[in-house]
C-alpha atoms as a PDB file:
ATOM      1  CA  UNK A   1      25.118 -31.294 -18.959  1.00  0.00           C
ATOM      2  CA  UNK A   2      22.837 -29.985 -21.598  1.00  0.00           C
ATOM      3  CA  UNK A   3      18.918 -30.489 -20.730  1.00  0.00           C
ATOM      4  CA  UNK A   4      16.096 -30.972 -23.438  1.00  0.00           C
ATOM      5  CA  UNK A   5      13.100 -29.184 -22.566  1.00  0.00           C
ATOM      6  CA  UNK A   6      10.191 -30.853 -24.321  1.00  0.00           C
ATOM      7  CA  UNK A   7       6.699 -30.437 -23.757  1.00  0.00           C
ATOM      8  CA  UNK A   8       7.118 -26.794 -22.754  1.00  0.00           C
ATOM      9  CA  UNK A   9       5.258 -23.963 -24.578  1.00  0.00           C
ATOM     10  CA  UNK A  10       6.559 -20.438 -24.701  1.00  0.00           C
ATOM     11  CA  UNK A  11       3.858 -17.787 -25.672  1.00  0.00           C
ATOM     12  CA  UNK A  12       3.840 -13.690 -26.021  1.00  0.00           C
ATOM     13  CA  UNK A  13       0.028 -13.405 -24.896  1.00  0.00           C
ATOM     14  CA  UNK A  14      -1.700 -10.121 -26.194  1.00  0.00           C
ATOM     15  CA  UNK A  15      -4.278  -8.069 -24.874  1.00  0.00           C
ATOM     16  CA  UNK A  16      -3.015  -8.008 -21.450  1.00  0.00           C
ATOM     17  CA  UNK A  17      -3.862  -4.654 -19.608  1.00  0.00           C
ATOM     18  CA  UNK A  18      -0.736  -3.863 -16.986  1.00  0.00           C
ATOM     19  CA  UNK A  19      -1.364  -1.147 -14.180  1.00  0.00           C
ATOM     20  CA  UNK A  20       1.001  -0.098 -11.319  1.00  0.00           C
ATOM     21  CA  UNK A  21      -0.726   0.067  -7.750  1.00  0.00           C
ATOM     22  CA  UNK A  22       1.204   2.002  -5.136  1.00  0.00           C
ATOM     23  CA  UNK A  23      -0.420   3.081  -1.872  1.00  0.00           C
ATOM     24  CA  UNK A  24      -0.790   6.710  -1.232  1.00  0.00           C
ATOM     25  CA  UNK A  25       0.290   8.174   1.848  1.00  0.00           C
ATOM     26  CA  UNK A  26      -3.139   7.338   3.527  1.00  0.00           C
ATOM     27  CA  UNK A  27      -1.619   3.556   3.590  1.00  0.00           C
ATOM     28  CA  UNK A  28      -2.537   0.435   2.961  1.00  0.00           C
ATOM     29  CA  UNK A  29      -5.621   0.300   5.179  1.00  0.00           C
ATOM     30  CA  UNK A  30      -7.934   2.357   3.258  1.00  0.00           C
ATOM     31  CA  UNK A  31      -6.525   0.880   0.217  1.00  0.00           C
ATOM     32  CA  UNK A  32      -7.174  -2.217   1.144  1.00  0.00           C
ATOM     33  CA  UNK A  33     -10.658  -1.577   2.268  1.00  0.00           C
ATOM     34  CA  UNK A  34     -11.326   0.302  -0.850  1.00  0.00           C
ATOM     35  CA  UNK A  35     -10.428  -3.270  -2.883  1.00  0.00           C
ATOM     36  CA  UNK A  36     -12.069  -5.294  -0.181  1.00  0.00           C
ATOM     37  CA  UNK A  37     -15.475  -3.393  -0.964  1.00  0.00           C
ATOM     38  CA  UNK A  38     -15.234  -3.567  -4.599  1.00  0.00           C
ATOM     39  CA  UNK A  39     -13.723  -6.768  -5.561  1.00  0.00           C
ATOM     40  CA  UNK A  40     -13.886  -8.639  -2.856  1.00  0.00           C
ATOM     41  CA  UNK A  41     -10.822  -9.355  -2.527  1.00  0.00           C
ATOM     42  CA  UNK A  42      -7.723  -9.072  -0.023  1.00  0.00           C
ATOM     43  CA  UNK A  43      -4.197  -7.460  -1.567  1.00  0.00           C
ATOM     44  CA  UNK A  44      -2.047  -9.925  -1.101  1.00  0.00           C
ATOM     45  CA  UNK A  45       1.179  -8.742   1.483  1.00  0.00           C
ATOM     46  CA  UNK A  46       3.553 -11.223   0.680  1.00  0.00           C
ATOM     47  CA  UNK A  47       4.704 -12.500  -2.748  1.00  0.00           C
ATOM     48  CA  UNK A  48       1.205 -13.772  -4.165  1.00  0.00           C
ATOM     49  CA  UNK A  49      -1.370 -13.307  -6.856  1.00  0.00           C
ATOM     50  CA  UNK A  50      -5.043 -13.185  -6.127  1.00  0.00           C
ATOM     51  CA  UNK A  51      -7.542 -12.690  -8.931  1.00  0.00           C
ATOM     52  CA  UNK A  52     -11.331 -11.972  -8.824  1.00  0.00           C
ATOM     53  CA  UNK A  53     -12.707 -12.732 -12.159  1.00  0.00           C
ATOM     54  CA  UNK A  54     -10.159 -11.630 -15.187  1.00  0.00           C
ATOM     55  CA  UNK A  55      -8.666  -9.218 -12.699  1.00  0.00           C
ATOM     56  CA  UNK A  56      -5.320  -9.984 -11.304  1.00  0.00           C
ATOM     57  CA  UNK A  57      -3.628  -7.837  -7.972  1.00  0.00           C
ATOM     58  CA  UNK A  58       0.345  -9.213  -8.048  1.00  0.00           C
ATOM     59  CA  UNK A  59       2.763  -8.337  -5.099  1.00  0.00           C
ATOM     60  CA  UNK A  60       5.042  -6.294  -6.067  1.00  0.00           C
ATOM     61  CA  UNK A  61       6.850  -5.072  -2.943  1.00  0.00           C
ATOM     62  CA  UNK A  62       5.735  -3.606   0.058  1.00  0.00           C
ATOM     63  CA  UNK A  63       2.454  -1.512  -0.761  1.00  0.00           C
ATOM     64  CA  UNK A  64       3.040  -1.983  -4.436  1.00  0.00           C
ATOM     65  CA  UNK A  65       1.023  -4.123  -6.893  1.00  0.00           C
ATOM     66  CA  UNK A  66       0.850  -4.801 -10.461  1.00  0.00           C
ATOM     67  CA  UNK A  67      -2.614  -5.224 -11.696  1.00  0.00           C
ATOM     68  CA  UNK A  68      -3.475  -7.274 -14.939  1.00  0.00           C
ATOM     69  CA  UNK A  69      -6.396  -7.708 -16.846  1.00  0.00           C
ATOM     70  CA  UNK A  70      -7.468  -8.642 -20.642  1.00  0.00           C
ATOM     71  CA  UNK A  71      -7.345  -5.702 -22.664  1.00  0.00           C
ATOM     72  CA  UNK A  72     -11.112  -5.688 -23.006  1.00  0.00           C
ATOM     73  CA  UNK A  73     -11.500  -3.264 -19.958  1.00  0.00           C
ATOM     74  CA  UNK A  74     -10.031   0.479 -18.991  1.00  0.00           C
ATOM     75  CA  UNK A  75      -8.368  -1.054 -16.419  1.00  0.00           C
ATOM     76  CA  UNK A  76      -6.517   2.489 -15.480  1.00  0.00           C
ATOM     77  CA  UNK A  77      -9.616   3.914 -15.245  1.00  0.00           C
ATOM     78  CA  UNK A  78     -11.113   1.439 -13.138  1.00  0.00           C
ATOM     79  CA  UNK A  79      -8.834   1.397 -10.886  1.00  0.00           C
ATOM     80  CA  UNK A  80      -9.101   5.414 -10.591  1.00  0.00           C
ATOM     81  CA  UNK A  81     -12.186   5.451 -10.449  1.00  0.00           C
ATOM     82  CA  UNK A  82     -12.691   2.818  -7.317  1.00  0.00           C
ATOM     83  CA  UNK A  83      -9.356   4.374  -5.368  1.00  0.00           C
ATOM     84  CA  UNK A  84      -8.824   7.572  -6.735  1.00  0.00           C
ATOM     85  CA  UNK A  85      -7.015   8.844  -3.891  1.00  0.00           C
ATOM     86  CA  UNK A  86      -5.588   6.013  -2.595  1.00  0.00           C
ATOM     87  CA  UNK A  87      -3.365   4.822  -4.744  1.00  0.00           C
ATOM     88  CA  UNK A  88      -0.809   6.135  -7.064  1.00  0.00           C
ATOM     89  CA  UNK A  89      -2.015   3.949 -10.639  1.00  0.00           C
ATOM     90  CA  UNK A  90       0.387   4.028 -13.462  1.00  0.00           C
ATOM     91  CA  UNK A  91      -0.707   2.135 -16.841  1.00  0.00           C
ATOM     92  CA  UNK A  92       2.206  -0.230 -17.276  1.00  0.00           C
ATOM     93  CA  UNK A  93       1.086  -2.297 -20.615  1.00  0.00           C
ATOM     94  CA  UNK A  94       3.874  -0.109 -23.388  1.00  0.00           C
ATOM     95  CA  UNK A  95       6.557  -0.680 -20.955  1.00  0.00           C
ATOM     96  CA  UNK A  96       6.189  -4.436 -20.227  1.00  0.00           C
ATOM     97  CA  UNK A  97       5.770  -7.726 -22.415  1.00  0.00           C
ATOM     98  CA  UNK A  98       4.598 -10.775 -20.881  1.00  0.00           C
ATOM     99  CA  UNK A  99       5.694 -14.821 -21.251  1.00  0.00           C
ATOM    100  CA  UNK A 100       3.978 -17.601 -20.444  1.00  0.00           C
ATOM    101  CA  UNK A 101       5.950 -20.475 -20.311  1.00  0.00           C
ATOM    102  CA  UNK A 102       3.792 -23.986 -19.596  1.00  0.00           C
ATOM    103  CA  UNK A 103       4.371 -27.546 -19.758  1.00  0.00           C
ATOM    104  CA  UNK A 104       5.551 -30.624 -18.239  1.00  0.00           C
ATOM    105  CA  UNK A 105       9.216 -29.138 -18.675  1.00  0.00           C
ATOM    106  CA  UNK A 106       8.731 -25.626 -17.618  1.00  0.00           C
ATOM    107  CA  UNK A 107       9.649 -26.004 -14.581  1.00  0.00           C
ATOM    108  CA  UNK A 108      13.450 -27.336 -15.479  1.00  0.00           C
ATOM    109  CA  UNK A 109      13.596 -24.932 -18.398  1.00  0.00           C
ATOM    110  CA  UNK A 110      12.903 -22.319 -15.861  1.00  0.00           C
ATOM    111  CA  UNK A 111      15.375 -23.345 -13.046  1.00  0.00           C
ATOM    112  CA  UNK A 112      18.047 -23.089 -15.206  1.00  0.00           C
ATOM    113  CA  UNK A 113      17.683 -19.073 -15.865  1.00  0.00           C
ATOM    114  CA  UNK A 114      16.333 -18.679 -12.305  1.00  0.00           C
ATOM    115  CA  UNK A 115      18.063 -18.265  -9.392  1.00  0.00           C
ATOM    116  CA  UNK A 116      14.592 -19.133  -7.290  1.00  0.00           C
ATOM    117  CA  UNK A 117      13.290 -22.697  -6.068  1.00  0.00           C
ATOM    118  CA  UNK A 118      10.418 -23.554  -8.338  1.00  0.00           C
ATOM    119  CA  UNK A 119       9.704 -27.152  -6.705  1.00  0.00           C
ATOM    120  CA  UNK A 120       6.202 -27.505  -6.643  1.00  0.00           C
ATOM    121  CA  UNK A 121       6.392 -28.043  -2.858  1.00  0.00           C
ATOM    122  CA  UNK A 122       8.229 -24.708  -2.501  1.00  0.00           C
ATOM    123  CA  UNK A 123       6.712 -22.209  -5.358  1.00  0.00           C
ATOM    124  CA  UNK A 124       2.862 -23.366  -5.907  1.00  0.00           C
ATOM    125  CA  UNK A 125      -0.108 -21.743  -8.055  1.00  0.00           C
ATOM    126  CA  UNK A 126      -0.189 -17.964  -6.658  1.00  0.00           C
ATOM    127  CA  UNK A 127       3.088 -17.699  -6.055  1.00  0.00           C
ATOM    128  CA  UNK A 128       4.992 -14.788  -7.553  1.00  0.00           C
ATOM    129  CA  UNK A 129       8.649 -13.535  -7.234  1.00  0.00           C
ATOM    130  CA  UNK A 130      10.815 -10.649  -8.100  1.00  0.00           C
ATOM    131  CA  UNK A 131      13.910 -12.154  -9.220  1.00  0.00           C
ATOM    132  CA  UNK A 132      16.648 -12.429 -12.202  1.00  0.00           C
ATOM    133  CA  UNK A 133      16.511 -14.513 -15.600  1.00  0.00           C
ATOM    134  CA  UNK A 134      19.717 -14.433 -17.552  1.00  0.00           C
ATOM    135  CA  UNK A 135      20.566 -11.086 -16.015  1.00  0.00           C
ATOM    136  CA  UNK A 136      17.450  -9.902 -16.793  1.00  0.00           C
ATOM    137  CA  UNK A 137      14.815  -8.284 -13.533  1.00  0.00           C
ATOM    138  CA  UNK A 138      11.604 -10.378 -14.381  1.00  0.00           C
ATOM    139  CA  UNK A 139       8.545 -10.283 -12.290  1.00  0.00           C
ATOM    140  CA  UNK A 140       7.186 -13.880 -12.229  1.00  0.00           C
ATOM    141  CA  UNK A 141       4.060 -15.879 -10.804  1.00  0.00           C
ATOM    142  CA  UNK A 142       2.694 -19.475 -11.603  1.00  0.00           C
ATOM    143  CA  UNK A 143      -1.088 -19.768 -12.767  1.00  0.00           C
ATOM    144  CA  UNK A 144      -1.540 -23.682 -12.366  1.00  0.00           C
ATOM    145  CA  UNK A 145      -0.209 -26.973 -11.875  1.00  0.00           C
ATOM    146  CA  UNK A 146       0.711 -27.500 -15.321  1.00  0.00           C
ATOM    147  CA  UNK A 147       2.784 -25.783 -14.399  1.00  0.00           C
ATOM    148  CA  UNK A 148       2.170 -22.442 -16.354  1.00  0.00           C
ATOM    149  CA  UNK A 149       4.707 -19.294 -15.331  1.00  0.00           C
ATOM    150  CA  UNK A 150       3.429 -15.714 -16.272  1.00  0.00           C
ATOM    151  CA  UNK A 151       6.939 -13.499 -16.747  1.00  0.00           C
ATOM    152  CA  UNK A 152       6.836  -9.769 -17.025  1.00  0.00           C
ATOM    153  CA  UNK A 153       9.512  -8.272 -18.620  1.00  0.00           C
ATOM    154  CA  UNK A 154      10.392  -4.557 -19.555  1.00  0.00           C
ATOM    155  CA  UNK A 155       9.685  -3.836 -23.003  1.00  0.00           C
ATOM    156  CA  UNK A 156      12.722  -3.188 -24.040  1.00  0.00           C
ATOM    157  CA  UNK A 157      14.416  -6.411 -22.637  1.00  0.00           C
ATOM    158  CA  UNK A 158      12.231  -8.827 -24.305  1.00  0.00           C
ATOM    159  CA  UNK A 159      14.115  -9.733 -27.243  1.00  0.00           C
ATOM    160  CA  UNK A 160      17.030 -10.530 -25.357  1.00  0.00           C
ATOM    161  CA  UNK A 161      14.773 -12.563 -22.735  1.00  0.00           C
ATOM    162  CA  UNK A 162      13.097 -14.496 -25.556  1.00  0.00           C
ATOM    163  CA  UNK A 163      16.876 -14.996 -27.075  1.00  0.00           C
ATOM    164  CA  UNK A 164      17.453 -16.471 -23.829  1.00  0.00           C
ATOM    165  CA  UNK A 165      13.996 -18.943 -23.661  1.00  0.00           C
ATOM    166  CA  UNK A 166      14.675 -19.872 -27.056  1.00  0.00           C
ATOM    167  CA  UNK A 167      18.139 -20.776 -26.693  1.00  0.00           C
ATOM    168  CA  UNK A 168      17.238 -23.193 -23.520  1.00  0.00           C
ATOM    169  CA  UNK A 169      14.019 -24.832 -25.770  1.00  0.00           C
ATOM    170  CA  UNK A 170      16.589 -25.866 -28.455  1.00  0.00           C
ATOM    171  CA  UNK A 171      19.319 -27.508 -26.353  1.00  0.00           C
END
């Protein structure tokens, strides 16, 4: 059965800053405590998103986090400069592209590349996942109700993840 997927955007935002977070070996604790004071925020230990303002902390694994932010900030040097220590920060932004896919058909666009449940009473607004679309290791979260889907990619799988989008949009 082929599926027609109107009403669904597909965009390459730009200006997105990307930064690995990995916890030293003090742990998470002091990390934690560290973004606690500063942000105001708790890292999230389970597969979800929390933001404080334009900044974004994103499971990704056990005491491992990607951070995102718009492009207006030093976000690597932020980040070193509030948890030196305690955290290993990598900038992530020429290695990854990002997707956002929204709509009133993203969600059925999306479950046919994704091997995840995306019902909204399942996967709901700070949700994220590590997971596979069309073969390809994506790190995903949903932003809203819309729904809108954030998708990281590496760099140099984009093209063939777009490929893939694209090819489900025209059916």
């Amino acid at each position: 059965m082929v599926e027609s997927f109107q009403d669904v955007t597909i965009e390459e935002p730009s200006g997105i800053e990307m930064v690995s977070l990995t916890a030293s070996r003090a742990g998470v604790v002091p990390l934690s405590d560290a973004v606690r004071a500063k942000w105001d925020l708790e890292l999230p230990t389970r597969p979800k998103r929390i933001e404080a303002g334009a900044l974004a902390f994103i499971w990704a694994g056990p005491d491992r986090w990607l951070v995102t932010s718009p492009s207006t900030t030093n976000l690597a040097g932020e980040l070193r400069a509030h948890l030196g220590a305690l955290a290993a920060i990598t900038d992530q932004g020429a290695g990854r592209t990002t997707f956002r896919v929204s709509g009133a058909g993203a969600r059925g666009m999306l479950a046919t590349l994704i091997g995840i449940d995306l019902h909204p009473r399942v996967f709901v607004p700070g949700d994220t996942a590590l997971t596979n679309a069309a073969h390809i290791n994506v790190h995903l979260w949903q932003i809203d109700d819309a729904p809108t889907y954030d998708i990281i990619v590496f760099r140099s799988l984009a093209a063939s993840f777009r490929r893939a989008l694209m090819g489900l949009q025209s059916h």
